[in-house]
N, C-alpha and C. Protein backbone atom coordinates (compact mmCIF):
# COMPACT_ATOMS: atom_id res chain seq x y z
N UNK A 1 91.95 93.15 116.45
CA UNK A 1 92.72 92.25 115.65
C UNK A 1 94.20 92.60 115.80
N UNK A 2 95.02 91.32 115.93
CA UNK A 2 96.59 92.04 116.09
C UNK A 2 97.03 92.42 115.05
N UNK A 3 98.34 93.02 115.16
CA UNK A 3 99.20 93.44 113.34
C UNK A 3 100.87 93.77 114.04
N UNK A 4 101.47 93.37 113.25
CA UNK A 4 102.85 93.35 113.22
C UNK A 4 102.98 94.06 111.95
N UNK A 5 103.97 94.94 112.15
CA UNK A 5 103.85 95.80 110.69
C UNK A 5 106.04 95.59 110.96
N UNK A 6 106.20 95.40 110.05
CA UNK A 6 107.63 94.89 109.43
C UNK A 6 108.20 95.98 108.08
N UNK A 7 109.23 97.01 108.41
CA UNK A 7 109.13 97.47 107.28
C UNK A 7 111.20 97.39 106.89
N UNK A 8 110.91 97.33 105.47
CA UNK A 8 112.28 97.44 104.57
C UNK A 8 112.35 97.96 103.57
N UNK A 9 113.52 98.96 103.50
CA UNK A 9 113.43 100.13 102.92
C UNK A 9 113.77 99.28 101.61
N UNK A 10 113.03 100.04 100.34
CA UNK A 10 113.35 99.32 98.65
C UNK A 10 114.93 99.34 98.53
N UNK A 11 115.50 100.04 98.84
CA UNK A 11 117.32 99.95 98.66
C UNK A 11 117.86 98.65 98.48
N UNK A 12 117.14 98.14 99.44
CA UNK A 12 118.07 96.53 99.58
C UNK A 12 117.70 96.23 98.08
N UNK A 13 116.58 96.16 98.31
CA UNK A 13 116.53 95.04 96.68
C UNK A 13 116.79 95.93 95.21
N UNK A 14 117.60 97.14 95.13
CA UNK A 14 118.35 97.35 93.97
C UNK A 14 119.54 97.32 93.98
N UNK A 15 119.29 97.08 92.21
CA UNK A 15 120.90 96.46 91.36
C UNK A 15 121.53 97.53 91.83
N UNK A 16 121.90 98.85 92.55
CA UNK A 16 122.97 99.90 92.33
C UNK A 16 123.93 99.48 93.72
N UNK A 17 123.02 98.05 94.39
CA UNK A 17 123.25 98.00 95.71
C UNK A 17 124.00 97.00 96.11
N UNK A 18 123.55 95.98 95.43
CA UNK A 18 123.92 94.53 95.56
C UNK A 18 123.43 94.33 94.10
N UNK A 19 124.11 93.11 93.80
CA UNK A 19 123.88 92.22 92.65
C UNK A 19 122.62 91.25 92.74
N UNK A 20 122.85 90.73 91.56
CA UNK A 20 121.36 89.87 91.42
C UNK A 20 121.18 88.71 92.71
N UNK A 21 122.01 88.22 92.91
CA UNK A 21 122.17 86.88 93.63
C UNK A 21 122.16 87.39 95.25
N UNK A 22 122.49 88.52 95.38
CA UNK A 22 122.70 88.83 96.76
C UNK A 22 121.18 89.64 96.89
N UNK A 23 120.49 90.20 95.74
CA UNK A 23 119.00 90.42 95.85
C UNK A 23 117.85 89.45 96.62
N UNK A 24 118.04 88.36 95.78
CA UNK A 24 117.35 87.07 95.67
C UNK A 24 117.56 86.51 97.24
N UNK A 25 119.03 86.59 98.13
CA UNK A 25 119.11 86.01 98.88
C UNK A 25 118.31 86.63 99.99
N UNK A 26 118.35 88.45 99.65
CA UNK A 26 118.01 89.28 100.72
C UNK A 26 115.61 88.95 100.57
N UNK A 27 115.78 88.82 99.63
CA UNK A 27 114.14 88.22 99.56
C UNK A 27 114.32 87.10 99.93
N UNK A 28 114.51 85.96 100.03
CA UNK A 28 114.22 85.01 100.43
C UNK A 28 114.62 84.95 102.15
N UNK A 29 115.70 85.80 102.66
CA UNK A 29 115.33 85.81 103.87
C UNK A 29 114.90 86.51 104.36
N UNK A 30 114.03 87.47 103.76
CA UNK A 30 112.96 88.56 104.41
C UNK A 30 111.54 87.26 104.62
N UNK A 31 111.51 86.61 103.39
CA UNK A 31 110.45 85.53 103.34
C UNK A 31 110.41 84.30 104.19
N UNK A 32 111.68 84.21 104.66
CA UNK A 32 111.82 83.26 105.90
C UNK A 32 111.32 84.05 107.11
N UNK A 33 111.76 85.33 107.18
CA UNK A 33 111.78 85.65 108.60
C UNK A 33 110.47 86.18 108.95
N UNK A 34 109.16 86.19 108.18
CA UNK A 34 108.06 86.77 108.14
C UNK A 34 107.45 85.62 108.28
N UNK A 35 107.51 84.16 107.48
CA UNK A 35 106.84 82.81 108.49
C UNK A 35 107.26 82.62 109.03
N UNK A 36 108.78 82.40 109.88
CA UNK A 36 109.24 82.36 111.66
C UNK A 36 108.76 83.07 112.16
N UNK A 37 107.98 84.77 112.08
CA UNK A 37 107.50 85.43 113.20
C UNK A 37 106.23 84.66 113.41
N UNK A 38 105.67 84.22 111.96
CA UNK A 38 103.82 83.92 111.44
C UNK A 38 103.97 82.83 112.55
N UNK A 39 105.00 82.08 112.58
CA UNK A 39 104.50 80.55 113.06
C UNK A 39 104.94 80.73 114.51
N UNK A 40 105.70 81.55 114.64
CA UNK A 40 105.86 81.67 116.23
C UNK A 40 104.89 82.83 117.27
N UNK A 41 104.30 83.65 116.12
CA UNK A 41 103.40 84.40 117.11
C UNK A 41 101.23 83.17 116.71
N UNK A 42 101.36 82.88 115.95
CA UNK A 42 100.50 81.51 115.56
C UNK A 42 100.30 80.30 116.85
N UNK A 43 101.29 80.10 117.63
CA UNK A 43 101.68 79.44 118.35
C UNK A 43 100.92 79.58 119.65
N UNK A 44 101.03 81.13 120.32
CA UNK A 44 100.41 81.82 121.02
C UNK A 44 99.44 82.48 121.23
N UNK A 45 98.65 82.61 119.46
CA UNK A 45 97.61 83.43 119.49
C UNK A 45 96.10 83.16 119.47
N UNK A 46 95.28 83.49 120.25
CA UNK A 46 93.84 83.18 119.98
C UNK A 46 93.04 83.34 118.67
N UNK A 47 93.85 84.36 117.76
CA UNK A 47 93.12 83.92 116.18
C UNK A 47 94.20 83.54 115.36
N UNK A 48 93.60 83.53 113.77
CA UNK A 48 94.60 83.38 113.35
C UNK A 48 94.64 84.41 112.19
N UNK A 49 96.46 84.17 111.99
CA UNK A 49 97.22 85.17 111.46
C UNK A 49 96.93 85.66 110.16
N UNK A 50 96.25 86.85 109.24
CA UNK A 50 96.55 86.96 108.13
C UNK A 50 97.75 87.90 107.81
N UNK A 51 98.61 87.69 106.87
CA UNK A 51 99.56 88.08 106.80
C UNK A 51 99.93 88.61 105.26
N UNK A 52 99.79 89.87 105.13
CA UNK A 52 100.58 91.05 103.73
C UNK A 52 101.87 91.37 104.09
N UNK A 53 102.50 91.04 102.82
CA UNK A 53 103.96 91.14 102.58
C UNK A 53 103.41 92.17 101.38
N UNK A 54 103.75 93.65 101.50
CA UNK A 54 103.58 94.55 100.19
C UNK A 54 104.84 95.92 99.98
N UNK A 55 105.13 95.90 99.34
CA UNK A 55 106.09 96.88 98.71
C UNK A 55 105.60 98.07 99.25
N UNK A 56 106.10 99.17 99.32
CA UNK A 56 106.69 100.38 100.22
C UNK A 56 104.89 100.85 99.70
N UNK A 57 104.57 100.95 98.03
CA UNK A 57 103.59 101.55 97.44
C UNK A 57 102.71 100.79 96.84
N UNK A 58 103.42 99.48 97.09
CA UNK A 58 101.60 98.78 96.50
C UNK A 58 100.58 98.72 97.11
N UNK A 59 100.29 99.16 98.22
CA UNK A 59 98.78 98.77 98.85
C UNK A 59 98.27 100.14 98.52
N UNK A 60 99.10 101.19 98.32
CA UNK A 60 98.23 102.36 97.47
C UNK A 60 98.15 102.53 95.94
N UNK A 61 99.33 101.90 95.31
CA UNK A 61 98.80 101.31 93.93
C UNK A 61 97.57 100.54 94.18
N UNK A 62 97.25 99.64 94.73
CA UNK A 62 96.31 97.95 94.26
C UNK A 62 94.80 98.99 94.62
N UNK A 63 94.93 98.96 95.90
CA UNK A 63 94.01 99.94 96.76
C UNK A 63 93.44 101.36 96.18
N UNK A 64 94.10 102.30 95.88
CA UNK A 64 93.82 103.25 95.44
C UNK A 64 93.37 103.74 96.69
N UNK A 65 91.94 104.60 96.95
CA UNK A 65 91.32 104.99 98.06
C UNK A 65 89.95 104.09 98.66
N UNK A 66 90.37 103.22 97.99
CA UNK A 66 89.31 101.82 98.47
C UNK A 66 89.82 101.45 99.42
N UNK A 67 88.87 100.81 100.67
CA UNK A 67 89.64 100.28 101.50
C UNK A 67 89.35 98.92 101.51
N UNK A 68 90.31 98.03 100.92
CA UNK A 68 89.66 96.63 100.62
C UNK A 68 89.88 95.70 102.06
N UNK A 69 91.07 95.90 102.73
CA UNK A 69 90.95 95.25 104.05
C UNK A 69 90.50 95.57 105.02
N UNK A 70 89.37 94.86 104.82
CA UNK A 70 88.26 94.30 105.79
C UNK A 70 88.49 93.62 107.20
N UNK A 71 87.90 94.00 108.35
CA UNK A 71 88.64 93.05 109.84
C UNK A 71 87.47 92.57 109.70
N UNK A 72 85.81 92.56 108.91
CA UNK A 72 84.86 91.88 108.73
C UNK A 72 85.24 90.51 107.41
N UNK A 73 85.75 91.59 106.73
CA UNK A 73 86.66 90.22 105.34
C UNK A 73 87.56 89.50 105.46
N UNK A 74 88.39 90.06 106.75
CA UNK A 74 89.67 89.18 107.21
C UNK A 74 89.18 88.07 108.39
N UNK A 75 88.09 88.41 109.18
CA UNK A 75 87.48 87.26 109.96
C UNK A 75 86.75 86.55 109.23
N UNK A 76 86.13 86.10 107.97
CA UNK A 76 85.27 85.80 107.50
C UNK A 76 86.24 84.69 106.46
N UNK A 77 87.64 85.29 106.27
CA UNK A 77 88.54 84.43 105.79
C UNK A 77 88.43 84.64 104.14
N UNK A 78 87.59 85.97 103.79
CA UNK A 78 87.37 86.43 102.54
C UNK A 78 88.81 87.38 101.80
N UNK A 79 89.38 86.23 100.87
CA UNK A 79 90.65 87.54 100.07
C UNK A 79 89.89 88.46 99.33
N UNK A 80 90.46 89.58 99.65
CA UNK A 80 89.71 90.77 98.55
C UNK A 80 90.88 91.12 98.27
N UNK A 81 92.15 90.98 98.19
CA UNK A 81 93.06 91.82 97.19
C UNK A 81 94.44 90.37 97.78
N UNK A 82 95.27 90.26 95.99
CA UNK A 82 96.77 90.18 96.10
C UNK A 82 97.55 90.66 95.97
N UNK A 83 98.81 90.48 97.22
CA UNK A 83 99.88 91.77 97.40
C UNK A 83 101.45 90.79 96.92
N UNK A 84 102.38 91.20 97.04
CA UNK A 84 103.40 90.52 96.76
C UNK A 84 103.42 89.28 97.40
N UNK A 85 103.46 88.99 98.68
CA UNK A 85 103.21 88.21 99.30
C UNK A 85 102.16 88.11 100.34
N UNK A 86 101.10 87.02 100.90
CA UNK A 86 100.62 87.02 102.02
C UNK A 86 100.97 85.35 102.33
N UNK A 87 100.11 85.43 103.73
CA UNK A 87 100.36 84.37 104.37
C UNK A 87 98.46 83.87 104.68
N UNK A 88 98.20 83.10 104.06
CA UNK A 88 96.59 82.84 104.25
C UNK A 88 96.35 81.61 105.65
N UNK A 89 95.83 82.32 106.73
CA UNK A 89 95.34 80.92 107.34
C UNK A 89 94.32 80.35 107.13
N UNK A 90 93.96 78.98 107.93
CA UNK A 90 93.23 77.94 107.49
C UNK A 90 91.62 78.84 106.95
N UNK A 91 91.38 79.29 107.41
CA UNK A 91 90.40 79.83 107.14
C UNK A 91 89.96 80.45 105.81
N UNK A 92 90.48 81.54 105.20
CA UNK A 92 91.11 81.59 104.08
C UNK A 92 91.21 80.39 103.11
N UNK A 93 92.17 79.43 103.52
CA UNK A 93 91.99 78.24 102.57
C UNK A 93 90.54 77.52 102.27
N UNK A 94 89.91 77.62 103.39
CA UNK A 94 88.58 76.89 103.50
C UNK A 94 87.71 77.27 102.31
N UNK A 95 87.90 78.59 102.39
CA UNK A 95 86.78 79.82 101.74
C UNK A 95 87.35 79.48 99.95
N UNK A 96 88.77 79.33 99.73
CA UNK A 96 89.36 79.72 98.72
C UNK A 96 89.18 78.26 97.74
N UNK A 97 89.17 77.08 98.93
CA UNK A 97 89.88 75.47 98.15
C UNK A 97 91.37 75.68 98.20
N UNK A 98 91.66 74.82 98.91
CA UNK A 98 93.20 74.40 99.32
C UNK A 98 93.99 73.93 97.99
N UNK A 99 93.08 73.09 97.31
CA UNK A 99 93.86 72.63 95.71
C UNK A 99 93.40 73.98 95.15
N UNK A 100 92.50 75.18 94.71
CA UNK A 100 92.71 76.42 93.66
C UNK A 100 94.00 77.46 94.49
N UNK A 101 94.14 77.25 95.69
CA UNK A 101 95.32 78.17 96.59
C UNK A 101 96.32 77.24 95.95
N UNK A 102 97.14 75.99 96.22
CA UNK A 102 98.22 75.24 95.64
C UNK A 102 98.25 75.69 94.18
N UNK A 103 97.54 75.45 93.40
CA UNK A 103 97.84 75.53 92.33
C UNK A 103 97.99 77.02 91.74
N UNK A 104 97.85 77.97 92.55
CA UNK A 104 97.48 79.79 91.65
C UNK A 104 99.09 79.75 91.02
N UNK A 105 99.02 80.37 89.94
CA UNK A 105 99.93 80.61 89.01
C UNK A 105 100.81 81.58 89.76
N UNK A 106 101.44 81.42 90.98
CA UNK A 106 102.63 82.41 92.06
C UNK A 106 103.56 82.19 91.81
N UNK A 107 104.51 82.92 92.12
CA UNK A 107 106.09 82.69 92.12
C UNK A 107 106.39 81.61 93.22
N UNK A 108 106.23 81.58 94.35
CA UNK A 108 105.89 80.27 95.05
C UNK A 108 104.88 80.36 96.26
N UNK A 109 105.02 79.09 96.22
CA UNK A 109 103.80 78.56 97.14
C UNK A 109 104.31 77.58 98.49
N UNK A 110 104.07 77.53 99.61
CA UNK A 110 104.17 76.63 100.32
C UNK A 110 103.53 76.69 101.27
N UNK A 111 103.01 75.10 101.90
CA UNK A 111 102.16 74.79 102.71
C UNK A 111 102.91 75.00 104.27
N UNK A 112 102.66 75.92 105.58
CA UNK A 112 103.57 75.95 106.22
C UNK A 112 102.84 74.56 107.55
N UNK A 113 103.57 74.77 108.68
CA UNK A 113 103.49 74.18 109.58
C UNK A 113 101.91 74.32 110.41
N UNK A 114 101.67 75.25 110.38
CA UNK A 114 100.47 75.61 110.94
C UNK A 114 99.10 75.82 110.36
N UNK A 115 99.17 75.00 109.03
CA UNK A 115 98.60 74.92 108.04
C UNK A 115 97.95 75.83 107.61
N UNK A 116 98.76 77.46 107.13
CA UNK A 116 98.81 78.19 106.55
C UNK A 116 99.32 77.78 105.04
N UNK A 117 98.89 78.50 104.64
CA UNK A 117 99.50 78.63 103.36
C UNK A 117 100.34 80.07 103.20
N UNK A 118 102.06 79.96 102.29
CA UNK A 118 102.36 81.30 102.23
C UNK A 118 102.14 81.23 100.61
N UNK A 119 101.91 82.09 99.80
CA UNK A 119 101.66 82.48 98.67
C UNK A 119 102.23 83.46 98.42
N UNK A 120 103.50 83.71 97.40
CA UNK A 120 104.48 84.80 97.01
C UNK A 120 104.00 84.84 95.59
N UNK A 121 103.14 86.14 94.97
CA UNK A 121 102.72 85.98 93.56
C UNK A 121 103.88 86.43 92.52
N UNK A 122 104.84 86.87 93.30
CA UNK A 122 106.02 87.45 92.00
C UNK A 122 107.10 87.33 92.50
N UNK A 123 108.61 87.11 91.75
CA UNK A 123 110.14 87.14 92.48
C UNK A 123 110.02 88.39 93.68
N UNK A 124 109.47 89.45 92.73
CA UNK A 124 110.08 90.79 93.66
C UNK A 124 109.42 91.37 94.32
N UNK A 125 109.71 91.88 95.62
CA UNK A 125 108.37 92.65 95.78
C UNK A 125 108.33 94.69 95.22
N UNK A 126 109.15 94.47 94.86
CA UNK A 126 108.92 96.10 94.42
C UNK A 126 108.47 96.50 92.82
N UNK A 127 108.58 95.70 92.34
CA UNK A 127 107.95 95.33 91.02
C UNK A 127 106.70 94.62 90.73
N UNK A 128 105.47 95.30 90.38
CA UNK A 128 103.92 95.18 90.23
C UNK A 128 104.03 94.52 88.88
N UNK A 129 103.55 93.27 88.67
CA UNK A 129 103.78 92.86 87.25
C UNK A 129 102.56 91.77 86.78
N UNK A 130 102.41 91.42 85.36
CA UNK A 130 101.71 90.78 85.01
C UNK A 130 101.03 88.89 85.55
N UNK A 131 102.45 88.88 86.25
CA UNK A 131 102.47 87.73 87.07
C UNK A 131 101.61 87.57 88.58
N UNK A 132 101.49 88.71 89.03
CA UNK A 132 100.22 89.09 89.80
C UNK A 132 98.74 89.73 89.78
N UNK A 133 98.77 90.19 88.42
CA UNK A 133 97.76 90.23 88.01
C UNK A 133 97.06 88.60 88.33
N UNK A 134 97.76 87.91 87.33
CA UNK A 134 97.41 86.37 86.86
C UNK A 134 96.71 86.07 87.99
N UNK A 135 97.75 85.94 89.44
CA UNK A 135 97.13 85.41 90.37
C UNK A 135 96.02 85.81 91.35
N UNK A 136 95.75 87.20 91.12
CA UNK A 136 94.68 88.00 91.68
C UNK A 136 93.43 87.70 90.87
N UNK A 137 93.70 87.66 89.34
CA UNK A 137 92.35 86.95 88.24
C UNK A 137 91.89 85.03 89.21
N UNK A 138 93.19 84.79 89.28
CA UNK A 138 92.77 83.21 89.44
C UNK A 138 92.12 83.04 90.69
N UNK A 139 92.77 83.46 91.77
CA UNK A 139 92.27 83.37 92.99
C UNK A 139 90.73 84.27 93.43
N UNK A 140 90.82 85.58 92.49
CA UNK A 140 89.22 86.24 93.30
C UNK A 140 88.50 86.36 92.12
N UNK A 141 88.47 85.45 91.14
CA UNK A 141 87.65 85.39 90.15
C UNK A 141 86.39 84.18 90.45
N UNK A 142 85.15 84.15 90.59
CA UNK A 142 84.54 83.71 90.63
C UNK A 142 84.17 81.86 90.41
């Protein structure tokens, strides 16, 4: 299975660093530039892309010593965990319902070009909060 691993150090996104507005801008173009790679390596690839956007320590917060990602759960198009952001392909949606994915209670949502879905469950990603809980209850709750 391929993987692109993308990393940014937490600095950027604190107040001691930049201000609020120049935060927000630096997430939203980390969040652009992670569906331009999705849709341009998507383009070329024989499967398709799942894609975690997670903070320096959340996949060992969420995770603990479980290993929830699966390359049997990720071909099968089965979510077993939400991270700050992922990028779900069609497959994924299939499994999930395209209207319960649109509608999960996220910070945002959008349908991309390659009919992925990106799903951002909170503003920030370095901050674990009740707002992702929500969407981890809605989406892998039964």
């Amino acid at each position: 299975m391929s993987s692109l691993q993308l990393r940014v150090h937490n600095i950027i996104f604190s107040q001691r660093h930049a201000d609020e507005a120049e935060i927000r801008k630096y997430i939203d173009d980390l969040i652009e530039l992670v569906v331009y790679l999705t849709e341009a390596v998507a383009r070329v690839a024989d499967e398709p892309l799942y894609v975690i956007m997670a903070g320096n320590t959340e996949t060992q917060d969420i995770r603990g010593d479980r290993e929830d990602l699966s390359r049997e759960a990720v071909k099968a198009g089965q979510l077993e965990e939400v991270y700050w952001g992922q990028i779900l392909p069609q497959h994924f949606i299939d499994e999930l319902g395209q209207e319960r994915v649109l509608s999960a209670p996220a910070h945002r949502i959008e349908e991309l070009t390659t009919g992925a879905i990106l799903l951002v469950s909170r503003e920030s990603p370095i901050h674990y909060d009740t707002v992702q809980q929500d969407v981890r209850e809605y989406l892998l709750s039964n």
